[in-house]
N, C-alpha and C. Protein backbone atom coordinates (compact mmCIF):
# COMPACT_ATOMS: atom_id res chain seq x y z
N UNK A 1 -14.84 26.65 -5.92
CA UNK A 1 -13.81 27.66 -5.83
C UNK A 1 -12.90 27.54 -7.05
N UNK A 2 -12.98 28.71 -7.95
CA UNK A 2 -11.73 28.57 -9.05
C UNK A 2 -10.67 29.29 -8.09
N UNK A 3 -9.69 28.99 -8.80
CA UNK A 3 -8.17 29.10 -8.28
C UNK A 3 -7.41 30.27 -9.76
N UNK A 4 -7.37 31.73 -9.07
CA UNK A 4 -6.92 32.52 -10.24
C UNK A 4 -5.56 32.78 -10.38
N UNK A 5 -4.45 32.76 -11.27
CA UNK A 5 -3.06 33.14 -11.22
C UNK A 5 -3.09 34.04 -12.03
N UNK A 6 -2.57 35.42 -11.01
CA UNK A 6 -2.35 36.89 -11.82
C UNK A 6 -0.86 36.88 -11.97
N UNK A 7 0.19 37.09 -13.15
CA UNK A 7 1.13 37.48 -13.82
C UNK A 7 1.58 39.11 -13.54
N UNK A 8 2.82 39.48 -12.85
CA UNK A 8 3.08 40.76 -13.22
C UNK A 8 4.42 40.82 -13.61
N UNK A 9 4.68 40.89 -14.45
CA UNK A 9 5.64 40.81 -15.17
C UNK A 9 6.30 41.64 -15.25
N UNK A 10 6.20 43.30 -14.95
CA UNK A 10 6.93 44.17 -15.06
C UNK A 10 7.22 45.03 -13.37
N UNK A 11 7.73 45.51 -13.74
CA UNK A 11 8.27 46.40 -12.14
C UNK A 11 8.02 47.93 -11.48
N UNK A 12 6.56 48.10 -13.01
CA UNK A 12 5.35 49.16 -12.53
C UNK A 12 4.76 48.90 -11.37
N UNK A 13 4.79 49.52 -10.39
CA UNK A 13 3.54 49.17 -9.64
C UNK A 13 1.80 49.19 -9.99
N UNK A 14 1.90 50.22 -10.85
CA UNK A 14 0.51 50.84 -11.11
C UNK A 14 -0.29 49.21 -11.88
N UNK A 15 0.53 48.94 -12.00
CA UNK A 15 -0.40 47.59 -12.64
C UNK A 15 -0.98 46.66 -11.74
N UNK A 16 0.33 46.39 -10.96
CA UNK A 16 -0.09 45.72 -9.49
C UNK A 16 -1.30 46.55 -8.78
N UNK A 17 -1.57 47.83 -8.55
CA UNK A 17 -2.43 48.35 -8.00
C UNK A 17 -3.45 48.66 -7.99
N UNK A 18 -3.91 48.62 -9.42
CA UNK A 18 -5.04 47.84 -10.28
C UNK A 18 -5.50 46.59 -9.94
N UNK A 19 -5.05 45.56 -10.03
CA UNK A 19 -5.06 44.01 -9.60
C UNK A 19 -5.32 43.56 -8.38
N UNK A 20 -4.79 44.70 -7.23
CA UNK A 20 -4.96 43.79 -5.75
C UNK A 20 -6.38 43.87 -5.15
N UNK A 21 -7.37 45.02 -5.85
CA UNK A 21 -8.36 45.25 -5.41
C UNK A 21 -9.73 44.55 -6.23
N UNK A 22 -8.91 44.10 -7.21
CA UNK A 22 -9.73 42.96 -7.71
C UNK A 22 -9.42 41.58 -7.40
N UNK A 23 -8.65 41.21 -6.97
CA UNK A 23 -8.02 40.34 -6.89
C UNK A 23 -8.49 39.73 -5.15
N UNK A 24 -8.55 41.25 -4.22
CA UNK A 24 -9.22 40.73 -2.67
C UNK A 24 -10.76 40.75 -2.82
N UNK A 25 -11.12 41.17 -3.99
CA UNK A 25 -13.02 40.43 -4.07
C UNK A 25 -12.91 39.54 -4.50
N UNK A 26 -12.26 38.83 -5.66
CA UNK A 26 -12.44 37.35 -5.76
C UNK A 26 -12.08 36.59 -4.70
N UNK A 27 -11.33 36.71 -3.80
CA UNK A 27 -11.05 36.19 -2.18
C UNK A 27 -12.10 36.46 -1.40
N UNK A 28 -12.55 37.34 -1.43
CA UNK A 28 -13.75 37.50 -0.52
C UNK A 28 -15.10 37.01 -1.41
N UNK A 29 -15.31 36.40 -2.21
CA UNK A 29 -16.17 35.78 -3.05
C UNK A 29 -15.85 34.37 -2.99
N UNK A 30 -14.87 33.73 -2.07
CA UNK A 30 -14.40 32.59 -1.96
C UNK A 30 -13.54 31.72 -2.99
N UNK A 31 -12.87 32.37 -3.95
CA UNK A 31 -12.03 32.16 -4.78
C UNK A 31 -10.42 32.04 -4.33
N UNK A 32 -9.55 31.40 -4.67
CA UNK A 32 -8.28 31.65 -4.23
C UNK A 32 -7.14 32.25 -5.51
N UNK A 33 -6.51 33.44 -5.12
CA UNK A 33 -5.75 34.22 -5.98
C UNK A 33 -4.04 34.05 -5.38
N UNK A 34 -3.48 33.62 -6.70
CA UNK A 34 -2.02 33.61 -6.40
C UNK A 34 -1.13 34.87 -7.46
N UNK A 35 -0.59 35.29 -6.92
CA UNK A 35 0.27 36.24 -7.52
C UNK A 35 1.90 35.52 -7.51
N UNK A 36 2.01 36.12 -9.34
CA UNK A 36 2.95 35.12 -9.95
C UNK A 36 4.16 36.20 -10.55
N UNK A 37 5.36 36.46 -9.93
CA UNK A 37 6.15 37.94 -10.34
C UNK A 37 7.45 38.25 -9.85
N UNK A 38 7.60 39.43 -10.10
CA UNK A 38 8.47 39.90 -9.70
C UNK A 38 8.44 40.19 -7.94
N UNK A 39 10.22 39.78 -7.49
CA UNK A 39 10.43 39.67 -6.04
C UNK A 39 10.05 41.07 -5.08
N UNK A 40 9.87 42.30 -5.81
CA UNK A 40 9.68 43.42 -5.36
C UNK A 40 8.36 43.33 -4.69
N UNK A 41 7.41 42.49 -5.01
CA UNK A 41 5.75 42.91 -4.73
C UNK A 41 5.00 41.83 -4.32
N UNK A 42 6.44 41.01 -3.56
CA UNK A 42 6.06 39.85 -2.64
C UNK A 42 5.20 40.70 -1.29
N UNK A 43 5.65 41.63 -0.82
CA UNK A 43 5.39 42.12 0.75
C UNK A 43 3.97 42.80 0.22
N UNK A 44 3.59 43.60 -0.67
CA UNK A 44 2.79 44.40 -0.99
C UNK A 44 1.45 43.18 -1.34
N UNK A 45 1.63 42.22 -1.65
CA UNK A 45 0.77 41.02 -2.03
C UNK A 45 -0.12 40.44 -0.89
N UNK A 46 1.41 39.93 -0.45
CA UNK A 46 1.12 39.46 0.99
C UNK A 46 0.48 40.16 1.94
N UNK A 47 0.61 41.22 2.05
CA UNK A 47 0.20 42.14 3.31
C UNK A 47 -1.57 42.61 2.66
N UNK A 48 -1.98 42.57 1.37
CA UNK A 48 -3.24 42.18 0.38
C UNK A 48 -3.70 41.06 1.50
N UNK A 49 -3.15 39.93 2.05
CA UNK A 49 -3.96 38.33 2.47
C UNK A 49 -3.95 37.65 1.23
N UNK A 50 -3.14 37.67 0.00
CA UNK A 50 -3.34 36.80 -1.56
C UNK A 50 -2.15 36.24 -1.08
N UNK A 51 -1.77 35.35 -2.13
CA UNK A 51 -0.38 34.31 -1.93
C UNK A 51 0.19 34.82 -3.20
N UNK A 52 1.30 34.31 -2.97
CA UNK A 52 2.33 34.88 -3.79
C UNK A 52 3.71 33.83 -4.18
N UNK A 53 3.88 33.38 -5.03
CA UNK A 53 4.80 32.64 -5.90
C UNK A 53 5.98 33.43 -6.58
C-alpha cells in the first residue's frame, strides 16, 4: 500500500473536484489518500471516506 498526500492549496473547489474521484480509486485499489488544505474542504473530503489533515 503506498500512502498518497494530495495538496489543495487554493479555495477553488473545481480542483478539489477533480481529485476526489481519483483519489476514491486509489482507496478502492487499496492505497491510502490524505488530503492536505484548506479548512473549507475538510467535510467535502471526509464525507469522500479519504482523511484529511
Amino acid at each position: 500500500m503506498t500512502h498518497f498526500g494530495a495538496i489543495c492549496p487554493t479555495h477553488f473547489t473545481g480542483h478539489l473536484n477533480t481529485m476526489l474521484p481519483l483519489a476514491q480509486e486509489l482507496k478502492r485499489r487499496g492505497h491510502r489518500v490524505t488530503f492536505i488544505g484548506i479548512v473549507g474542504y475538510e467535510a467535502k473530503v471526509l464525507a469522500a471516506g479519504l482523511e484529511y489533515l
